[in-house]
Protein backbone atom coordinates (compact mmCIF):
# COMPACT_ATOMS: atom_id res chain seq x y z
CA UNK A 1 -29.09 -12.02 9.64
CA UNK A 2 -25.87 -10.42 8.44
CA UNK A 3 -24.10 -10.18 4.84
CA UNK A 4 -20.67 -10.00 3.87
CA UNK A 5 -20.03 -7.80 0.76
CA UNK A 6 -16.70 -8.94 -0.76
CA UNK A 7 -16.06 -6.08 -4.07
CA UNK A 8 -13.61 -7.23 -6.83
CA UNK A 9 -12.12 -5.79 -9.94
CA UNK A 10 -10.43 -7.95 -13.10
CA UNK A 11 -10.93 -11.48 -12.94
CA UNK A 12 -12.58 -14.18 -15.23
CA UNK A 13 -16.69 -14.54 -14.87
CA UNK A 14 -16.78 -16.92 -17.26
CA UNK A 15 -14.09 -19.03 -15.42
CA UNK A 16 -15.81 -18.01 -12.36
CA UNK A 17 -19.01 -19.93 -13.61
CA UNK A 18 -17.26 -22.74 -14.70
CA UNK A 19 -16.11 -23.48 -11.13
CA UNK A 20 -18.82 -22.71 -9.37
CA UNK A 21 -20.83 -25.51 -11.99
CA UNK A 22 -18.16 -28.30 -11.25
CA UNK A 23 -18.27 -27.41 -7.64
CA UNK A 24 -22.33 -27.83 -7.87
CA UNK A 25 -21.94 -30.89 -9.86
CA UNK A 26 -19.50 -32.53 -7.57
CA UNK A 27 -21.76 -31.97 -4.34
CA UNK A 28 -18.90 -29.38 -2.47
CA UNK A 29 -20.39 -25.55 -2.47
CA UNK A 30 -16.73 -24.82 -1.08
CA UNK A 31 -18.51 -22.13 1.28
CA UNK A 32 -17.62 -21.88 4.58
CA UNK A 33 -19.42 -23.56 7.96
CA UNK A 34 -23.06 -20.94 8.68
CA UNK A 35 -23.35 -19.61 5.13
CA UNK A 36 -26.86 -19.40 4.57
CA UNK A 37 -27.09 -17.90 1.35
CA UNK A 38 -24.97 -17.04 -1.65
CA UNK A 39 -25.27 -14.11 -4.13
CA UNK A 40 -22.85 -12.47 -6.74
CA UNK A 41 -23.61 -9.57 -8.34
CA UNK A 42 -21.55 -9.21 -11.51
CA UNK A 43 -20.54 -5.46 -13.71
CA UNK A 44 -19.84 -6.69 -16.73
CA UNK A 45 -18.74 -3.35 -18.37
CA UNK A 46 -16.88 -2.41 -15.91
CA UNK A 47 -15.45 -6.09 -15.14
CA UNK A 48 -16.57 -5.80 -11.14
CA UNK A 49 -18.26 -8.02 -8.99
CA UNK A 50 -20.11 -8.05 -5.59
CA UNK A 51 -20.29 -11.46 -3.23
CA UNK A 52 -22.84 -11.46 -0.60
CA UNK A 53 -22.70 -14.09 1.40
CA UNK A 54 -25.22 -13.83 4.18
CA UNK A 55 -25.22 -15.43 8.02
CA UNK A 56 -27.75 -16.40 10.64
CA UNK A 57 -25.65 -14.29 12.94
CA UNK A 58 -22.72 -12.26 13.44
CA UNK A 59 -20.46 -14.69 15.04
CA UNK A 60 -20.41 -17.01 12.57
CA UNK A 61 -19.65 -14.51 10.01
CA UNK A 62 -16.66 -13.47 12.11
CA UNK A 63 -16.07 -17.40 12.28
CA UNK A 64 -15.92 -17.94 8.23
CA UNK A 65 -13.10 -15.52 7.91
CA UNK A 66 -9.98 -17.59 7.79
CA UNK A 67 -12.05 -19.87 5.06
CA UNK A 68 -12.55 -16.91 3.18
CA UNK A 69 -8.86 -15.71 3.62
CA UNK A 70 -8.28 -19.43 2.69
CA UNK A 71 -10.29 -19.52 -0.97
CA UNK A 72 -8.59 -16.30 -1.83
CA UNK A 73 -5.09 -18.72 -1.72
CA UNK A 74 -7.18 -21.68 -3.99
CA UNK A 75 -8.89 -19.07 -6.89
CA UNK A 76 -5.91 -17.53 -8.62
CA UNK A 77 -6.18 -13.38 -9.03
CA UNK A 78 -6.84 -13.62 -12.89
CA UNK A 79 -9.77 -15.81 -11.98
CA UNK A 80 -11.81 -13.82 -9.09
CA UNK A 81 -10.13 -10.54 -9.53
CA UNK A 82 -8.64 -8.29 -7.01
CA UNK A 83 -10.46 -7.87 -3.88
CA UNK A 84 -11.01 -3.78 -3.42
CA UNK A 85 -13.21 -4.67 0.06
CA UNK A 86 -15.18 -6.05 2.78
CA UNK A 87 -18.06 -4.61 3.89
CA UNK A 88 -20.28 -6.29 6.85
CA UNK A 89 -24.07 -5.39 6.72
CA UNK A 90 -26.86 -6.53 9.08
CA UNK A 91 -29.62 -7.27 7.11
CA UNK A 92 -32.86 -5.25 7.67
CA UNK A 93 -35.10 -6.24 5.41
CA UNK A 94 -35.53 -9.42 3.02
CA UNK A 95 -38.46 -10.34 0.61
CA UNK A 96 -37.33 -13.23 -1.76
CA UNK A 97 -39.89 -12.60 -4.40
């Protein structure tokens, strides 16, 4: 399994939640093709976030890409902040608990 780690600074959570619930509620996660798993790690102090978005396999992380690219076009800047990096991890080790 690997993980995408997408960092951000600024941006709205609370605006963030909001679409993320109408996307939920309208049946459309709005993820790209081979996500497997979704998680977003949120600063509030220091108004950052982490997305991990996590693959069966390597390839169809590299795949997901240009829909990534693409949602950073349909979520306005002052929505999901400015995007400080990517960072691709294979995951190791993984106990949902």
């Amino acid at each position: 399994m690997f993980a995408r780690v997408a960092s951000f600074e600024g941006g709205d959570t609370e605006k963030l939640r909001e679409m993320n619930e109408q996307r939920m509620q309208s049946g459309e996660s709005g993820m790209p093709e081979g996500v497997k798993r979704i998680l977003v790690l949120n600063d509030e102090g220091a108004n950052r976030r982490l997305f991990i978005t996590f693959f069966e396999s390597e390839d169809a992380l590299r795949a997901a890409e240009s829909q990534f690219a693409a949602m950073g076009d349909e979520v306005r800047e002052d929505v999901r902040g400015r995007r400080t990096g990517i960072d691709v991890y294979q995951v190791v080790f993984d106990d949902q608990a």
